[in-house]
PDB file of N, CA and C in Angstrom:
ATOM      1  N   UNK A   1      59.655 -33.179  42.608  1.00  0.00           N
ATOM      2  CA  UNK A   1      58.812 -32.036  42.832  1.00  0.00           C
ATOM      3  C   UNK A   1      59.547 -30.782  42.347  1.00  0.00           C
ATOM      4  N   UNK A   2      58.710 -29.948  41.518  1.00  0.00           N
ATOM      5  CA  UNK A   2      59.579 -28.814  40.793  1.00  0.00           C
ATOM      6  C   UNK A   2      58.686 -28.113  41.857  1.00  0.00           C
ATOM      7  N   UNK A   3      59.830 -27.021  42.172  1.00  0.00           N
ATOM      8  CA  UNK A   3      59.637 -25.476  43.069  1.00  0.00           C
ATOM      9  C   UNK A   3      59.722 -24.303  41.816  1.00  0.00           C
ATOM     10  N   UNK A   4      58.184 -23.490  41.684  1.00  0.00           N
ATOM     11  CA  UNK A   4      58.644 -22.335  41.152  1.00  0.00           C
ATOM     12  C   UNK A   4      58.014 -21.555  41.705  1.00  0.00           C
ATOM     13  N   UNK A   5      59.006 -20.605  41.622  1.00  0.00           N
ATOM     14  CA  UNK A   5      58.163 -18.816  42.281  1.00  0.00           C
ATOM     15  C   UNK A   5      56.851 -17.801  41.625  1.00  0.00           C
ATOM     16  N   UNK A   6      56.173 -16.930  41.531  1.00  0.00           N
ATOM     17  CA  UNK A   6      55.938 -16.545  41.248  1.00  0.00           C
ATOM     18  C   UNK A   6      56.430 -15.189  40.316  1.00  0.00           C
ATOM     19  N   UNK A   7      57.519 -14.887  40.756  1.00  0.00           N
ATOM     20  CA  UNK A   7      58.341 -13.901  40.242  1.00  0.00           C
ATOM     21  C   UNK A   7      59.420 -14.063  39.461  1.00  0.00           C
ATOM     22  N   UNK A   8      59.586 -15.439  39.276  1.00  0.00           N
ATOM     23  CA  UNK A   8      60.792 -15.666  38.673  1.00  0.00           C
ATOM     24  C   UNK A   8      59.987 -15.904  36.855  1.00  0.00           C
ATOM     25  N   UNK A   9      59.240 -15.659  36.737  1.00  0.00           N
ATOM     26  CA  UNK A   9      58.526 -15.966  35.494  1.00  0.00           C
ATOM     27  C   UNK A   9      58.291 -14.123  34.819  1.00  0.00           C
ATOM     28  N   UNK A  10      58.104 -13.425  35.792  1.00  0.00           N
ATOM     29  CA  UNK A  10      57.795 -12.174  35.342  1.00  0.00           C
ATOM     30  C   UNK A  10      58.841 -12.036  34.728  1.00  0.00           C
ATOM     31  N   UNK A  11      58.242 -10.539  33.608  1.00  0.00           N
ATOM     32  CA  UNK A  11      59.329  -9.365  32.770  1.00  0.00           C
ATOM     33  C   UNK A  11      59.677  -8.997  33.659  1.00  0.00           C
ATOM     34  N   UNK A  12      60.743  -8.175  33.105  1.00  0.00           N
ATOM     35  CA  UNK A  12      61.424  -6.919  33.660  1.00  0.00           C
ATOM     36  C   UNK A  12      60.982  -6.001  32.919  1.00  0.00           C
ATOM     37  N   UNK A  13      59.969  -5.147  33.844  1.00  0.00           N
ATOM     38  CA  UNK A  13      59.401  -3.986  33.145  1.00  0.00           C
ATOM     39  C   UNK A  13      60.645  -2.428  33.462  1.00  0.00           C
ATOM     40  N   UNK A  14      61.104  -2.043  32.716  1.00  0.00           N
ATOM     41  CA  UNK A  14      62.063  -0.587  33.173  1.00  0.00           C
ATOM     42  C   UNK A  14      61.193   1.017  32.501  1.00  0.00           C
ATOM     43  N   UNK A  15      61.684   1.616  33.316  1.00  0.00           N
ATOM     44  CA  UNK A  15      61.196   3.311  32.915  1.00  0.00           C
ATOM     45  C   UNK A  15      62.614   3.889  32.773  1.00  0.00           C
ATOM     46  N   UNK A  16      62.274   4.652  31.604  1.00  0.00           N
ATOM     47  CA  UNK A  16      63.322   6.287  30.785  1.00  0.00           C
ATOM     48  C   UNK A  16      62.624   6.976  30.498  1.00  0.00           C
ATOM     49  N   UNK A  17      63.057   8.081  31.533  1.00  0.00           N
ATOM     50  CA  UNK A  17      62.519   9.749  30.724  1.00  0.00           C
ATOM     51  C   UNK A  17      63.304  10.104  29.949  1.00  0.00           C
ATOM     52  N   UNK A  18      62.644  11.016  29.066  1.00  0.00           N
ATOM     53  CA  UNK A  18      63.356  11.322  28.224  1.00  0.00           C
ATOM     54  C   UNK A  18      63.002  13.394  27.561  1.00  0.00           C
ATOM     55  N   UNK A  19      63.705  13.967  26.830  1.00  0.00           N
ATOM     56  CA  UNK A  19      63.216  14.982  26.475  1.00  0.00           C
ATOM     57  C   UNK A  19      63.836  14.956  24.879  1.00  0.00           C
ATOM     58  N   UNK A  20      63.257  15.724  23.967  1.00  0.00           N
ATOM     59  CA  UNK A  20      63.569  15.793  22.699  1.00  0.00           C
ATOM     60  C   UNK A  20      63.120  17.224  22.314  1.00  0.00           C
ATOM     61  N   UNK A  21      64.309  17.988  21.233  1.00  0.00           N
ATOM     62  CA  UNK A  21      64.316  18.960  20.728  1.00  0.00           C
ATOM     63  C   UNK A  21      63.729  19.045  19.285  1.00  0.00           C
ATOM     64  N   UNK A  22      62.979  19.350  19.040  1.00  0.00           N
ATOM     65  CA  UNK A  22      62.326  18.829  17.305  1.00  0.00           C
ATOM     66  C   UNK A  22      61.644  20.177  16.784  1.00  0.00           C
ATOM     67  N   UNK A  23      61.600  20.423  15.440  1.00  0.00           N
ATOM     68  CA  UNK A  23      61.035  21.513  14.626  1.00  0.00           C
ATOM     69  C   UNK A  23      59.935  21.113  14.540  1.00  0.00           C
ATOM     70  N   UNK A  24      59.228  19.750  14.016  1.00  0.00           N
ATOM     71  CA  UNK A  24      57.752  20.039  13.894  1.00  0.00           C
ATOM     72  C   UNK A  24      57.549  18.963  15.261  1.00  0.00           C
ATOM     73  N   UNK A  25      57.063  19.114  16.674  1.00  0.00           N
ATOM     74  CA  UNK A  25      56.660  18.276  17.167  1.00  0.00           C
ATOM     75  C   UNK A  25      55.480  17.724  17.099  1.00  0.00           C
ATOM     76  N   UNK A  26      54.460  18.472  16.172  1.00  0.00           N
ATOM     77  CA  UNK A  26      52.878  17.888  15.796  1.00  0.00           C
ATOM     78  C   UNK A  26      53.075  16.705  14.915  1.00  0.00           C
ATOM     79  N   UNK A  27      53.941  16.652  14.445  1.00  0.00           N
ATOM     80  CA  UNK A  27      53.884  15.512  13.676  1.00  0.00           C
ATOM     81  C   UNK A  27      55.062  14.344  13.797  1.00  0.00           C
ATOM     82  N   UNK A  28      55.283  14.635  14.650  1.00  0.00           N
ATOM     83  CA  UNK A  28      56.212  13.501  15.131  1.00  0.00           C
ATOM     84  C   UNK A  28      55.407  13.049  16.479  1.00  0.00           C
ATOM     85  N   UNK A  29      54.858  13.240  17.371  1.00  0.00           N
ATOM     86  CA  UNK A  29      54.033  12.837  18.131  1.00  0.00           C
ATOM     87  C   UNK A  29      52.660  11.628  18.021  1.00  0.00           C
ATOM     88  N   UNK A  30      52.543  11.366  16.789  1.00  0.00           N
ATOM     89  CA  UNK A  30      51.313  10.624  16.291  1.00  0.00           C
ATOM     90  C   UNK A  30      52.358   9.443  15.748  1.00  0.00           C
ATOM     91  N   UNK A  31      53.114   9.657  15.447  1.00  0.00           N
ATOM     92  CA  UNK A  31      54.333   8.517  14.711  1.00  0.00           C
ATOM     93  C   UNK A  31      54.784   7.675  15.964  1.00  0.00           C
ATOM     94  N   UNK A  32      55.271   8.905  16.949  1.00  0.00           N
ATOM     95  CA  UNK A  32      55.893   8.375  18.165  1.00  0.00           C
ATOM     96  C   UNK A  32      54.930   7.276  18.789  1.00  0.00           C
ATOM     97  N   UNK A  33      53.621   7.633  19.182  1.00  0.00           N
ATOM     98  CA  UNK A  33      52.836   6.945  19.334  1.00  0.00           C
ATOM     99  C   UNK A  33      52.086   4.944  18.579  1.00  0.00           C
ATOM    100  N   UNK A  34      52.150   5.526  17.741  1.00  0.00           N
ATOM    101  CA  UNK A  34      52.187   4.802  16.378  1.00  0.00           C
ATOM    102  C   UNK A  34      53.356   3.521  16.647  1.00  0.00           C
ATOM    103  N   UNK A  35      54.641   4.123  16.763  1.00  0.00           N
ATOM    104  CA  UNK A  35      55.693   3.380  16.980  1.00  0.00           C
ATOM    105  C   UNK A  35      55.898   2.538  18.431  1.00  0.00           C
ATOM    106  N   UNK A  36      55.918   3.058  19.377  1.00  0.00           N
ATOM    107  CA  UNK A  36      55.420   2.409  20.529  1.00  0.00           C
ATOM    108  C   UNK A  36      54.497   1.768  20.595  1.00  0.00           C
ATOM    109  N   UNK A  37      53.033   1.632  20.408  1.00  0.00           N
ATOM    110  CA  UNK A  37      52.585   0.649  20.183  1.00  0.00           C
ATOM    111  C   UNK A  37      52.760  -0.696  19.357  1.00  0.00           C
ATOM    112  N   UNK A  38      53.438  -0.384  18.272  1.00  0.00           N
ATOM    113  CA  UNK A  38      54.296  -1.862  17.824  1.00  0.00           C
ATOM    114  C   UNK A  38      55.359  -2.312  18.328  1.00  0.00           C
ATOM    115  N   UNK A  39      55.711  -1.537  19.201  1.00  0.00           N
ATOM    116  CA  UNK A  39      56.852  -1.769  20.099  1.00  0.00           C
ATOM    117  C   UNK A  39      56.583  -2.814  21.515  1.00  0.00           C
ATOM    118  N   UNK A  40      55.345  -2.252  21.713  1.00  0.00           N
ATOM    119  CA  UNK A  40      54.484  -2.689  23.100  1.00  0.00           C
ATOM    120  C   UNK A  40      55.272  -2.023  24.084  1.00  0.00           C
ATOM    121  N   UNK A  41      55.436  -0.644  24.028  1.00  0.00           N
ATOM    122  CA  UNK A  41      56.207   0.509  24.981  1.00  0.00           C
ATOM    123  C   UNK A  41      55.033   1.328  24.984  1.00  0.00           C
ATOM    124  N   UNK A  42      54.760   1.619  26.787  1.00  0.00           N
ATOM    125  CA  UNK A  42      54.313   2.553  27.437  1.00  0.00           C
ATOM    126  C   UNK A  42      54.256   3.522  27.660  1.00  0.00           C
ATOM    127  N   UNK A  43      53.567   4.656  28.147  1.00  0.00           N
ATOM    128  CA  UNK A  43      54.471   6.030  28.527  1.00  0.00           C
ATOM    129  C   UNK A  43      53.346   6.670  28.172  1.00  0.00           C
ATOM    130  N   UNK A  44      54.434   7.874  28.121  1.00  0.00           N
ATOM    131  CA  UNK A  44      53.636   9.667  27.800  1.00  0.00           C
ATOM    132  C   UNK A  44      54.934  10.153  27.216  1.00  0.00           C
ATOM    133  N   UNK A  45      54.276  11.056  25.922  1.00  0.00           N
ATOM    134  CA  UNK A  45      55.203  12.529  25.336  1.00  0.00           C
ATOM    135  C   UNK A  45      53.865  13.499  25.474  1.00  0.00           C
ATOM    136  N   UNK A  46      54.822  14.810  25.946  1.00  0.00           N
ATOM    137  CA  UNK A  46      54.459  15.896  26.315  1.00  0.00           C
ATOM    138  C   UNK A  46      54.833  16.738  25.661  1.00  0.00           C
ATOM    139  N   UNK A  47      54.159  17.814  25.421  1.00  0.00           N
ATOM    140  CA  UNK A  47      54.816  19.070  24.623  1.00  0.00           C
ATOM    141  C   UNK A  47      55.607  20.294  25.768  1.00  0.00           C
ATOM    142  N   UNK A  48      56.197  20.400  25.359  1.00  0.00           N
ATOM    143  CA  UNK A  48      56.771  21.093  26.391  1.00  0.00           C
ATOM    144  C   UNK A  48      56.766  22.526  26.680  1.00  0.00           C
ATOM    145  N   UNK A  49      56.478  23.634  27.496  1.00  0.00           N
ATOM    146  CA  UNK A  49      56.237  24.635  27.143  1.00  0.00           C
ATOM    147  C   UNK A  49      56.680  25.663  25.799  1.00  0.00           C
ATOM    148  N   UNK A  50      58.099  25.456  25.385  1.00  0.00           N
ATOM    149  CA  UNK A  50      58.369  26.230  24.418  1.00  0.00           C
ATOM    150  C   UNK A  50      57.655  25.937  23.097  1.00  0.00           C
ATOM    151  N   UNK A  51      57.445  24.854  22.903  1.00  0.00           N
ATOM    152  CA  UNK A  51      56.636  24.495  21.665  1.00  0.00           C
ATOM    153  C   UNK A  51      57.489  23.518  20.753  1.00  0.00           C
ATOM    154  N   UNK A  52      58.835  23.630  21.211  1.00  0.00           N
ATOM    155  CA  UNK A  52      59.422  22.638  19.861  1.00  0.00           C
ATOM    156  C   UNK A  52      60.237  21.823  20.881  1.00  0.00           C
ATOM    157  N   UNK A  53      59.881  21.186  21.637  1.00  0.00           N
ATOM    158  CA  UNK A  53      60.051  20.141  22.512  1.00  0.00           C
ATOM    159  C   UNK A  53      59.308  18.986  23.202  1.00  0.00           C
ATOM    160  N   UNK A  54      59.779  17.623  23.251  1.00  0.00           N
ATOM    161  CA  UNK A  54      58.921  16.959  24.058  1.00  0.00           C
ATOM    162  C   UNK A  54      59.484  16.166  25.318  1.00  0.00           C
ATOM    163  N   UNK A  55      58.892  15.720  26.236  1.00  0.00           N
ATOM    164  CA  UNK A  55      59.124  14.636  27.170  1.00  0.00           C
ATOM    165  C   UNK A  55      58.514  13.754  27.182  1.00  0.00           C
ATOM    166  N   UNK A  56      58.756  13.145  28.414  1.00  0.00           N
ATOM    167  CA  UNK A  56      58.234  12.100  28.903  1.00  0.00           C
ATOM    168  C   UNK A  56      58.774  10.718  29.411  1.00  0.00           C
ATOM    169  N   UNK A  57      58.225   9.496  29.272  1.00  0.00           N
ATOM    170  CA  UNK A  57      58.485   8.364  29.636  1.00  0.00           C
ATOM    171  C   UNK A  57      58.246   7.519  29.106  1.00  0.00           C
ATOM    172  N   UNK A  58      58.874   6.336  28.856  1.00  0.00           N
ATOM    173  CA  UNK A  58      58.522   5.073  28.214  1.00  0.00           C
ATOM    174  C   UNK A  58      58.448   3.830  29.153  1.00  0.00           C
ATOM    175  N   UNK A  59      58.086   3.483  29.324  1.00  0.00           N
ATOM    176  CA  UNK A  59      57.910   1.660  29.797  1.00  0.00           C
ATOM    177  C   UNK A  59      58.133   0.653  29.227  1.00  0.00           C
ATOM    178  N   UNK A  60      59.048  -0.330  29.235  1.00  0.00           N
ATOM    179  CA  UNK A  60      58.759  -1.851  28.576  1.00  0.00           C
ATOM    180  C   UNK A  60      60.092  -2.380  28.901  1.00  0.00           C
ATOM    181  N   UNK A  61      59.891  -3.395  28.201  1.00  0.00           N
ATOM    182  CA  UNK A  61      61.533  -4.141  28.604  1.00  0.00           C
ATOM    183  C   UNK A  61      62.904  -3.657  28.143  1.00  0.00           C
ATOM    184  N   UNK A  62      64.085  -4.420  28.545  1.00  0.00           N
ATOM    185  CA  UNK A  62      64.941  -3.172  27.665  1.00  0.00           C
ATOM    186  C   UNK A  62      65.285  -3.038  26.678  1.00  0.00           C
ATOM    187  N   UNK A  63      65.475  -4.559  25.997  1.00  0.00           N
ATOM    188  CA  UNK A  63      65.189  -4.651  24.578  1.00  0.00           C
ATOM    189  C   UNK A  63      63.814  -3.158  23.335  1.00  0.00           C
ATOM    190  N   UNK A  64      62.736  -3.306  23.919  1.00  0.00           N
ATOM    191  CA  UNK A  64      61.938  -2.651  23.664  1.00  0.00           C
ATOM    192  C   UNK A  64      62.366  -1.340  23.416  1.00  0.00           C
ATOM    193  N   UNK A  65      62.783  -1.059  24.989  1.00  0.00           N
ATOM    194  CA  UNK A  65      63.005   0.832  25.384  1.00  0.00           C
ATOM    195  C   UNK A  65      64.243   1.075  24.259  1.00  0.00           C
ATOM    196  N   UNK A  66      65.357   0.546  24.148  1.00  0.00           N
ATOM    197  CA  UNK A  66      66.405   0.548  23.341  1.00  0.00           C
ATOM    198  C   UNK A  66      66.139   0.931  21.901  1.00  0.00           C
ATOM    199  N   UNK A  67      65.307   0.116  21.078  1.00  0.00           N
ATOM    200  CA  UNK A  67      64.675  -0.141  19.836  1.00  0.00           C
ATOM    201  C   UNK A  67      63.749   1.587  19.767  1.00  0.00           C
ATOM    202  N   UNK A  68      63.032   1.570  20.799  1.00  0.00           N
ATOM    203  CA  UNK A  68      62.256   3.272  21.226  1.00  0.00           C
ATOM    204  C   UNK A  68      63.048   4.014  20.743  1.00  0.00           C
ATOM    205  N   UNK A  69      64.134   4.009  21.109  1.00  0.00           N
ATOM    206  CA  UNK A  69      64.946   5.262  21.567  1.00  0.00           C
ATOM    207  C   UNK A  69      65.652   5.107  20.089  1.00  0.00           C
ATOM    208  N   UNK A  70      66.491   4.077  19.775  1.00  0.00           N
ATOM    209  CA  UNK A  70      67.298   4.277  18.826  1.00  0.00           C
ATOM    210  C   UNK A  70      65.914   4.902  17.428  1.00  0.00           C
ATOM    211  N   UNK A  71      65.010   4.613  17.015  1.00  0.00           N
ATOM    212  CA  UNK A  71      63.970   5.217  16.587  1.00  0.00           C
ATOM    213  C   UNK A  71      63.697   6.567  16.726  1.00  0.00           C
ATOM    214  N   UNK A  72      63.286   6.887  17.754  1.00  0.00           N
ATOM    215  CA  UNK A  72      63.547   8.570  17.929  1.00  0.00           C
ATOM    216  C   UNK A  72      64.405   9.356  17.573  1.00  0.00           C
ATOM    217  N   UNK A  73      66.061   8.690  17.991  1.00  0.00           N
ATOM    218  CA  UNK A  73      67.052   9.134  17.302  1.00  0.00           C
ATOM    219  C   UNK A  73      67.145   9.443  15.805  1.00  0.00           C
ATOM    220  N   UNK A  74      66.426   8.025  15.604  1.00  0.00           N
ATOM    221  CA  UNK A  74      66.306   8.505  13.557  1.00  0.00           C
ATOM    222  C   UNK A  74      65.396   9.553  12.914  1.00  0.00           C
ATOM    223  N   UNK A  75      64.454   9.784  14.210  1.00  0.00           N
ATOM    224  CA  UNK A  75      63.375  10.747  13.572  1.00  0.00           C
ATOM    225  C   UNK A  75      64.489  12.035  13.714  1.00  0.00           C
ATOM    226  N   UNK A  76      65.108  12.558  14.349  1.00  0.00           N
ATOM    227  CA  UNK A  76      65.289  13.629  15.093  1.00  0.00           C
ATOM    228  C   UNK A  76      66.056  14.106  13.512  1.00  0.00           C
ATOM    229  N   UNK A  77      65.896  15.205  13.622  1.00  0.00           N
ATOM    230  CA  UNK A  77      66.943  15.855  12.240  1.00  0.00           C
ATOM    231  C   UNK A  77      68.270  16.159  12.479  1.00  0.00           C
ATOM    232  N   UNK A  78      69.203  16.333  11.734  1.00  0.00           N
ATOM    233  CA  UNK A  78      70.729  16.426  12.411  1.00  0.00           C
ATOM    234  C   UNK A  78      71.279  17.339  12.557  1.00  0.00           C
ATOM    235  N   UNK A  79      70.285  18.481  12.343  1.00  0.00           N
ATOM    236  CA  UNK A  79      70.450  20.216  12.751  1.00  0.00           C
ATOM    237  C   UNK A  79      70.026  20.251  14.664  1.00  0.00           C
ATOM    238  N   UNK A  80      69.159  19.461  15.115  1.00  0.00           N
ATOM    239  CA  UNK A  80      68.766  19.128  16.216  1.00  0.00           C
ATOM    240  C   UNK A  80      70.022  19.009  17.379  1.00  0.00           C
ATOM    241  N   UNK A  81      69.317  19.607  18.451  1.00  0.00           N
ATOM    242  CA  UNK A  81      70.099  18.895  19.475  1.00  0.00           C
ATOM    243  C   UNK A  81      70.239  17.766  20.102  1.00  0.00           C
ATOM    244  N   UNK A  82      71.288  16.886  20.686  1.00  0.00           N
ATOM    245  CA  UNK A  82      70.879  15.500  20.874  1.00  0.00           C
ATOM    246  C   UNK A  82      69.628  15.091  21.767  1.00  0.00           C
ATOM    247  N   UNK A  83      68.649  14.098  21.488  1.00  0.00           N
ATOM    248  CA  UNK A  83      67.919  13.689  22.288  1.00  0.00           C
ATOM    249  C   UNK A  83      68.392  13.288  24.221  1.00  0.00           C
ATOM    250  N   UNK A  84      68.281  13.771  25.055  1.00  0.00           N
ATOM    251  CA  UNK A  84      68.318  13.405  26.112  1.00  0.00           C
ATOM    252  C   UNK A  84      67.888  12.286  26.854  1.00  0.00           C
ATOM    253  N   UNK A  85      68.155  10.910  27.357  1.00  0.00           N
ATOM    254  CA  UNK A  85      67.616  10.025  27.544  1.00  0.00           C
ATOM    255  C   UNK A  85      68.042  10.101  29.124  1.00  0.00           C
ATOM    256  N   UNK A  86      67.301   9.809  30.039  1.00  0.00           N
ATOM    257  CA  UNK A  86      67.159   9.351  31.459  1.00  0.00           C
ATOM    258  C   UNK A  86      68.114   7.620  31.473  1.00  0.00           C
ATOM    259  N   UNK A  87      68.251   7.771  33.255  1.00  0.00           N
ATOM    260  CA  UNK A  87      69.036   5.892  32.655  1.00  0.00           C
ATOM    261  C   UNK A  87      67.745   5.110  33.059  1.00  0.00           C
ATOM    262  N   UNK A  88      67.847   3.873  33.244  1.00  0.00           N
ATOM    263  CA  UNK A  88      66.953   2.524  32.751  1.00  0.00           C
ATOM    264  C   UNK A  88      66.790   2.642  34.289  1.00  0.00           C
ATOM    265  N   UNK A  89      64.882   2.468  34.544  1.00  0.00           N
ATOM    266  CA  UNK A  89      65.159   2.507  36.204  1.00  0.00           C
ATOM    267  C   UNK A  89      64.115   0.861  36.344  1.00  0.00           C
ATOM    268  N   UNK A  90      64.463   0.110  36.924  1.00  0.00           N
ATOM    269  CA  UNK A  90      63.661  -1.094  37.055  1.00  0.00           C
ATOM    270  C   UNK A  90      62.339  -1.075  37.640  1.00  0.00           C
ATOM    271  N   UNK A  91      61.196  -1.483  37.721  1.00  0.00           N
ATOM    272  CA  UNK A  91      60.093  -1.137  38.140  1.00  0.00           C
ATOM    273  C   UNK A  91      59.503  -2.398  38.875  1.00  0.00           C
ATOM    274  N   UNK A  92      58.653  -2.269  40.147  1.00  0.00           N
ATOM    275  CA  UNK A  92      58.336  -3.156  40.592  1.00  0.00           C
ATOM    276  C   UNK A  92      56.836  -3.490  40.236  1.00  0.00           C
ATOM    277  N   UNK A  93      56.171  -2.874  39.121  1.00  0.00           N
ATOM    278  CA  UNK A  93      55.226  -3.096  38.276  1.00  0.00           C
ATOM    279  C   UNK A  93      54.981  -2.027  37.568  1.00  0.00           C
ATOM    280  N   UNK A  94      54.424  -2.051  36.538  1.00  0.00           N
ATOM    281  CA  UNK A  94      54.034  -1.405  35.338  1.00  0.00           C
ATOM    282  C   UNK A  94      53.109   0.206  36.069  1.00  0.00           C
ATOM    283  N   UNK A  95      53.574   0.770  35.375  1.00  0.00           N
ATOM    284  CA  UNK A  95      52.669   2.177  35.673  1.00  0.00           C
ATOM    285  C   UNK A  95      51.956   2.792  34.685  1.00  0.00           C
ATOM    286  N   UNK A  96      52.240   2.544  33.759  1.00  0.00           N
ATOM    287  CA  UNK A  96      51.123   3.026  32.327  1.00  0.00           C
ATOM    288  C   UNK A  96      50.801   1.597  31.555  1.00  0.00           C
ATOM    289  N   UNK A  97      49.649   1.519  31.298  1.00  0.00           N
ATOM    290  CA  UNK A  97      48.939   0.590  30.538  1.00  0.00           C
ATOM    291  C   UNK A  97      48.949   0.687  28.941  1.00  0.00           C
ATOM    292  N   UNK A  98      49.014   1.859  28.888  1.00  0.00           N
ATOM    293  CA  UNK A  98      49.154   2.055  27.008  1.00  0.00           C
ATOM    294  C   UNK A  98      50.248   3.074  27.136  1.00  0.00           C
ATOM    295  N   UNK A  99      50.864   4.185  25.544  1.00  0.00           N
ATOM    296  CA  UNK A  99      51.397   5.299  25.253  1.00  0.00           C
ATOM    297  C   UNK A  99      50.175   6.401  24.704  1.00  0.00           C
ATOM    298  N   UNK A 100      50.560   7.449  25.130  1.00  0.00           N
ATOM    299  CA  UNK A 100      49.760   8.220  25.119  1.00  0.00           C
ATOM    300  C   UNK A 100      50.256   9.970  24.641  1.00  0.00           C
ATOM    301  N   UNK A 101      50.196  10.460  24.365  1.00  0.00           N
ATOM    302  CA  UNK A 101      50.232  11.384  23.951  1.00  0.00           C
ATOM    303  C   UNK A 101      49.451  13.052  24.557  1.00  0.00           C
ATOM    304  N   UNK A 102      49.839  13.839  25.318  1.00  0.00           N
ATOM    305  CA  UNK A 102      49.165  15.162  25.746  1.00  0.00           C
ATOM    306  C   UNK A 102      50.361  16.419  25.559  1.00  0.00           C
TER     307      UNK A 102
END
């Protein structure tokens, strides 16, 4: 008789906030998007009040979030300040269903 759990089969879904310093953020926002969805990463970027900034959050595994991030990094220009990343927080289920953009 095999014993299995229910939980022992699940992902590990994790959340990172994050903020980014960028010259054009209109057009890096539709990419960002773009990119996370082939990623199968969650979240929100936000514009941030000053105008040449964004936040937000990502969702997915950590493989995923990693691949996110190192990506962003490549968008970012090297006049930029470094991207800010939050640490990896484990989740006891998913909180965004898609990435999204506001």
């Amino acid at each position: 008789m095999s014993l299995t759990c229910e939980h022992c089969s699940r992902i590990a879904i994790y959340r990172i906030s994050y903020k980014l310093w960028v010259p054009d953020v209109k057009s890096l926002m539709p990419r960002a998007a773009q990119k996370a969805n082939e990623l199968n990463v969650s979240g929100y970027m936000s514009i941030m009040q000053c105008g040449n900034a964004v936040s937000g959050e990502f969702e997915g595994t950590l493989e995923k979030l990693n691949l996110m991030m190192a990506w962003l990094e490549q968008e970012i220009p090297e006049d930029c300040d470094v991207p800010q990343f939050g640490a990896e927080q484990l989740q006891l289920k998913p909180g965004y269903d898609e990435f999204f953009c506001c």
